[in-house]
C-alpha atoms as a PDB file:
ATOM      1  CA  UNK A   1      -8.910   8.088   1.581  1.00  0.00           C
ATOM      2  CA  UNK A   2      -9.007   6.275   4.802  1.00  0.00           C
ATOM      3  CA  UNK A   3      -6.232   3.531   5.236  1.00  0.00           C
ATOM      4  CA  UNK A   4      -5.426   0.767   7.607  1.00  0.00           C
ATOM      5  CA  UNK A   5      -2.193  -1.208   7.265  1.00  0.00           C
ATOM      6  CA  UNK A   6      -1.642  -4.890   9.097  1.00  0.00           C
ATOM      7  CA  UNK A   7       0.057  -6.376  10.580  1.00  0.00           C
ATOM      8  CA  UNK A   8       2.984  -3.974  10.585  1.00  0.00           C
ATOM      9  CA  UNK A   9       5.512  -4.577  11.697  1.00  0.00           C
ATOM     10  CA  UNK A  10       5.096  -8.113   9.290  1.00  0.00           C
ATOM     11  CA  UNK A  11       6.717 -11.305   7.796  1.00  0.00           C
ATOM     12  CA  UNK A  12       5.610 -12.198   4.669  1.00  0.00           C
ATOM     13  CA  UNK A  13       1.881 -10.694   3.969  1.00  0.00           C
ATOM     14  CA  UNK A  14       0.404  -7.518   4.986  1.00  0.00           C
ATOM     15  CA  UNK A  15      -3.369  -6.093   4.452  1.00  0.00           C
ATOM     16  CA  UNK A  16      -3.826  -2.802   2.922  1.00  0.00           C
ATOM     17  CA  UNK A  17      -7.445  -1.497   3.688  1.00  0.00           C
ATOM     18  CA  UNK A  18      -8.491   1.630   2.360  1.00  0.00           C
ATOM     19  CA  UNK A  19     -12.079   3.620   1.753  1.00  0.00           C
ATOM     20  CA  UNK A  20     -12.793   5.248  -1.583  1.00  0.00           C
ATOM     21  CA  UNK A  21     -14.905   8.045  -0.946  1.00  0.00           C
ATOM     22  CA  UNK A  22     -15.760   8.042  -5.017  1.00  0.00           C
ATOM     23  CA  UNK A  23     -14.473   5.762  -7.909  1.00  0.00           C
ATOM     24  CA  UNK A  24     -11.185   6.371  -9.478  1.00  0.00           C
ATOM     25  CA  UNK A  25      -7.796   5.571 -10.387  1.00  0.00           C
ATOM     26  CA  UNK A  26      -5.977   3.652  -7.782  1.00  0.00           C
ATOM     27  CA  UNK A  27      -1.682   3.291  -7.690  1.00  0.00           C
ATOM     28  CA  UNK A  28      -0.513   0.997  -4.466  1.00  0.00           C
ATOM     29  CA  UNK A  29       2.931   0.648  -4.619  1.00  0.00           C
ATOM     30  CA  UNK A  30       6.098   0.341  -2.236  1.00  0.00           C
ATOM     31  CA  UNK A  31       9.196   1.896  -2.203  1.00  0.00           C
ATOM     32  CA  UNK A  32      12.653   1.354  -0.304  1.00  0.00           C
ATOM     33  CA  UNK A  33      14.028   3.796   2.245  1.00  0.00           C
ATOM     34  CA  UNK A  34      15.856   5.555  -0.293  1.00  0.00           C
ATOM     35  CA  UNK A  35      12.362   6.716  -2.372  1.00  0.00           C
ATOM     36  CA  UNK A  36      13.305   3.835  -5.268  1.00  0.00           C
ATOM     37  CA  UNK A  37       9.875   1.776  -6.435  1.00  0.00           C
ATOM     38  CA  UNK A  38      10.055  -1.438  -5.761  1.00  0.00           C
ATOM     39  CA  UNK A  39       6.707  -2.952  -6.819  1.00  0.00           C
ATOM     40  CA  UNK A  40       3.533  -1.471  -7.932  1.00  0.00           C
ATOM     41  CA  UNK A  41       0.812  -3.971  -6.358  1.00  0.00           C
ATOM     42  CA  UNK A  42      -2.097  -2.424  -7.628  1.00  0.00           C
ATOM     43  CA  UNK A  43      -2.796   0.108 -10.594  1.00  0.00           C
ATOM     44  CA  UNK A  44      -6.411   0.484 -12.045  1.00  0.00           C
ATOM     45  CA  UNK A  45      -9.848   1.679 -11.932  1.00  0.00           C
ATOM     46  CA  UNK A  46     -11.825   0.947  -8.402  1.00  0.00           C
ATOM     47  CA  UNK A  47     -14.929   1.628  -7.379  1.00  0.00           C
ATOM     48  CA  UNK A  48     -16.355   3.422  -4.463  1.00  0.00           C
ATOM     49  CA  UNK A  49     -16.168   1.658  -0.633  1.00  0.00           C
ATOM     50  CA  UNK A  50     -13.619  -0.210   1.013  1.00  0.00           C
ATOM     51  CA  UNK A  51     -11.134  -2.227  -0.246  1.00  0.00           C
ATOM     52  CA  UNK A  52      -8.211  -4.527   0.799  1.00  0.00           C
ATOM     53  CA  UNK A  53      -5.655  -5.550  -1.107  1.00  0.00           C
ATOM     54  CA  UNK A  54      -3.022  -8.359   0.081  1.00  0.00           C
ATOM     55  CA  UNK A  55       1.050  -7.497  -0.026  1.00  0.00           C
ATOM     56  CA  UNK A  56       3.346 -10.205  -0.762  1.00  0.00           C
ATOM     57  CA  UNK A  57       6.429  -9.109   1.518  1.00  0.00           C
ATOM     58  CA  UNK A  58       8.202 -12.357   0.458  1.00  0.00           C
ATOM     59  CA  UNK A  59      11.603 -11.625  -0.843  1.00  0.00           C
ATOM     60  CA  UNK A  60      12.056  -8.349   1.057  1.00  0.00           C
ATOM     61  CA  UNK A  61      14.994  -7.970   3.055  1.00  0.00           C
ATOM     62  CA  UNK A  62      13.948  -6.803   6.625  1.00  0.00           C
ATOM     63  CA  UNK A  63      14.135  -3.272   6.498  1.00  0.00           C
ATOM     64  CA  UNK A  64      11.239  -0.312   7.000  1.00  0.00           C
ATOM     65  CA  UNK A  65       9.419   0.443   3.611  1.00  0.00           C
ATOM     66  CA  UNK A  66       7.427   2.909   1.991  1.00  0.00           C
ATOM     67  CA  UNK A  67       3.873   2.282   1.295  1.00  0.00           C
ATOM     68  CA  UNK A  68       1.995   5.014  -1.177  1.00  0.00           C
ATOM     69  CA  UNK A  69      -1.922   4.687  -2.211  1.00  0.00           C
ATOM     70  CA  UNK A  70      -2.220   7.391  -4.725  1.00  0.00           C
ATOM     71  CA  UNK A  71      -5.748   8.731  -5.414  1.00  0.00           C
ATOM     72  CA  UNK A  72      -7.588  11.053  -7.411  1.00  0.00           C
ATOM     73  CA  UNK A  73      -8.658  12.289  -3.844  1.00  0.00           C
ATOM     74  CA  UNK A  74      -4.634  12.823  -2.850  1.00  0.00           C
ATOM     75  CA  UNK A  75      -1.862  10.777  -1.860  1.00  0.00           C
ATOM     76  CA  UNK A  76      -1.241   8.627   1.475  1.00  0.00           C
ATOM     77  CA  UNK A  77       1.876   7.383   3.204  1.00  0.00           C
ATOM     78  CA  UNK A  78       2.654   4.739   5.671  1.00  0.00           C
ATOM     79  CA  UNK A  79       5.638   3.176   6.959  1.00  0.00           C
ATOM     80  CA  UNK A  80       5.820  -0.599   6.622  1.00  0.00           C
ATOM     81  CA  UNK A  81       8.196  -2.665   8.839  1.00  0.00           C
ATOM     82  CA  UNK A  82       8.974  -5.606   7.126  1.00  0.00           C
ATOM     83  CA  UNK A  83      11.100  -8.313   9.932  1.00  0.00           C
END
């Protein structure tokens, strides 16, 4: 899975890009700095290709985040800066 997260540091939206290689489940969700799930912003069936999906930072206190995309091809990680 190939993923692109921006702008970041950010305000109140972010894009989340990210390449399927082949279709299958996809879980987006973010997390505080202490591992506890916040919001799960995407959870279903996508097809293969890229993808983007929009994150709605309103309401979050500035503070650095955790950002999974969970795949049937593995899990990624990023760091989002929220100001």
């Amino acid at each position: 899975v190939h993923v692109r997260l921006f702008p970041n540091p950010a305000e109140e939206w972010s894009r989340l890009r990210y390449t399927l290689e082949r279709p299958g489940h996809v879980r987006i969700s973010i997390h505080d700095a202490a591992g506890r799930t916040l919001d799960h912003v995407l959870d279903r069936a996508r097809p293969a290709g890229a993808h983007e999906q929009l994150l709605d930072l309103r309401g979050l206190p500035a503070s650095p985040y955790i950002v999974t995309i969970t795949t049937g091809q593995g899990l990624v990680v990023r760091q989002l800066i929220v100001r």
